[in-house]
Protein backbone atom coordinates (compact mmCIF):
# COMPACT_ATOMS: atom_id res chain seq x y z
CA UNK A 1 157.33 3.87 72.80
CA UNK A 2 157.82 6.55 75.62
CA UNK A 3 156.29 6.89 78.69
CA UNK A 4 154.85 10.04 77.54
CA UNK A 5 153.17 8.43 74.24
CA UNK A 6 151.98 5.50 76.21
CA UNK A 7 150.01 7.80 78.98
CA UNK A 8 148.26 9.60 75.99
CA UNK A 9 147.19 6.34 74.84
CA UNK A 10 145.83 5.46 77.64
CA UNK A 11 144.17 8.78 78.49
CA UNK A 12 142.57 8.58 74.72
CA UNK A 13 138.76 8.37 75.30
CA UNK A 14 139.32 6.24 72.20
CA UNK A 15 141.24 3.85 73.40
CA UNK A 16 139.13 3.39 76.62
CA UNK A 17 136.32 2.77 74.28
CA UNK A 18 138.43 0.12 71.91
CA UNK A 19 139.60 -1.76 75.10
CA UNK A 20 136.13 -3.02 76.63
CA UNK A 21 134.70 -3.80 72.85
CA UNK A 22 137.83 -5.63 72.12
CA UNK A 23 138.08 -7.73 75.07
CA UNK A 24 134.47 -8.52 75.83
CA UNK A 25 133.79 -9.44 71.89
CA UNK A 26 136.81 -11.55 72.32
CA UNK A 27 135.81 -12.86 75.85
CA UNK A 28 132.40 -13.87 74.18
CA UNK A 29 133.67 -15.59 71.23
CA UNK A 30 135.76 -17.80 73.81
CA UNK A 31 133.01 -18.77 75.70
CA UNK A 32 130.77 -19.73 72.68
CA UNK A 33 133.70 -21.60 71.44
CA UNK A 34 134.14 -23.35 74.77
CA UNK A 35 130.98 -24.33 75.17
CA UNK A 36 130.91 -25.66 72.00
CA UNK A 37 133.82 -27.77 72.26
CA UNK A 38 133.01 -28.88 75.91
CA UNK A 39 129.51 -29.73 74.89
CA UNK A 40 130.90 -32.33 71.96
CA UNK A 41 133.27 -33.65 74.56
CA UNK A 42 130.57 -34.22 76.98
CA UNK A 43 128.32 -35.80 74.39
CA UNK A 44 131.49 -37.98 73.49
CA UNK A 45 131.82 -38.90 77.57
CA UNK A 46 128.07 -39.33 78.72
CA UNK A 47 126.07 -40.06 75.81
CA UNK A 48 128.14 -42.03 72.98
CA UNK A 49 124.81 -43.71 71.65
CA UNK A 50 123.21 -40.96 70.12
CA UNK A 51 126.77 -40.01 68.34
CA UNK A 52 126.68 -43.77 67.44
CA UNK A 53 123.38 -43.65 65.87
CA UNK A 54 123.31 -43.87 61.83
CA UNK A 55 121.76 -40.50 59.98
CA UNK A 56 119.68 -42.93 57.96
CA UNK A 57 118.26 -46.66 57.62
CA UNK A 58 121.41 -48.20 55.57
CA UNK A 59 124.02 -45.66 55.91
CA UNK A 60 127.06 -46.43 58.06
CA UNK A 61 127.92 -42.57 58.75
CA UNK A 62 126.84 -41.53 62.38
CA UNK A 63 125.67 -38.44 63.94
CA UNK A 64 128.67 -37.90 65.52
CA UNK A 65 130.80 -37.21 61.93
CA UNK A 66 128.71 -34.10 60.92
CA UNK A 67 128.92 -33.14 64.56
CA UNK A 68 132.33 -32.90 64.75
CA UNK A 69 132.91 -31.41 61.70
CA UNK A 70 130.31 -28.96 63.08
CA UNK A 71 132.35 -28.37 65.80
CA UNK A 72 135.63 -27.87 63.46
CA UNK A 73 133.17 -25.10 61.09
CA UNK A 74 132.29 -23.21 64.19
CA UNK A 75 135.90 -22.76 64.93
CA UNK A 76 136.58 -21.34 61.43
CA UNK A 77 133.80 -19.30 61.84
CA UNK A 78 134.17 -17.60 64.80
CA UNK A 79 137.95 -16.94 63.68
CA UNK A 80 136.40 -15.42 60.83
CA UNK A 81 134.00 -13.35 62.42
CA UNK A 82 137.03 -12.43 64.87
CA UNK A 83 139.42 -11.56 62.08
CA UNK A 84 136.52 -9.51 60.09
CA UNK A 85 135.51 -7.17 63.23
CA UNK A 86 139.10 -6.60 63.96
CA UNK A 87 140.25 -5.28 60.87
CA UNK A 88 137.04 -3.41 60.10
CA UNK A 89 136.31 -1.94 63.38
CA UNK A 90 139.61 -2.94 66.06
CA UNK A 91 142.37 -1.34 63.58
CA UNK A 92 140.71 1.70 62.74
CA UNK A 93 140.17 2.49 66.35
CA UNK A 94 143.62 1.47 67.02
CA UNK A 95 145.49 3.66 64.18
CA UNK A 96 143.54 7.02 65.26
CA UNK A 97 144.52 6.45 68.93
CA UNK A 98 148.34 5.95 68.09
CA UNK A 99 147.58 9.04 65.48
CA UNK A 100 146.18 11.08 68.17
CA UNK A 101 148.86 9.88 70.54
CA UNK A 102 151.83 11.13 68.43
CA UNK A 103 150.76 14.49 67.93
């Protein structure tokens, strides 16, 4: 792209709405996931009893199975959610800025 295009991009009022959605939904989605996975880790390092303990009287599956799949959901999920937003709301916002930008 040319210099030109790329300051009308970024004099869009567009695009300096897209940027701060885009970056703090992502920024927030890391975090969550982050805490997520650090939390499981931290249960793994400080308190491996209660992922040791059985779900029920007789079963041999612990708490710390479902838990980690948990932890392997929430990942899909969040991508999900990611992917969703960004094609529903990101892209739009992204094709009228570069539509605006090569008038």
């Amino acid at each position: 792209m040319s210099d030109e295009i790329l300051a009308r991009i970024r004099a869009n009022p567009k695009y300096q709405e897209l940027k701060p959605r885009r970056s703090g939904f992502g920024t927030l989605l890391s975090i969550l996931m982050l805490v997520v996975y650090y939390g499981f880790i931290a249960l793994i390092a400080f308190n491996k009893e209660f992922l040791g303990t059985p779900l029920a009287a007789g079963v041999t599956t612990t708490i710390g199975i479902p838990m980690g799949m948990g932890v392997i959901l929430f990942t899909v999920a969040i991508t999900g959610i990611y992917v969703n937003r960004a094609n529903k709301e990101f892209d739009s916002l992204t094709a009228e800025v570069l539509k605006e930008a090569r008038k």
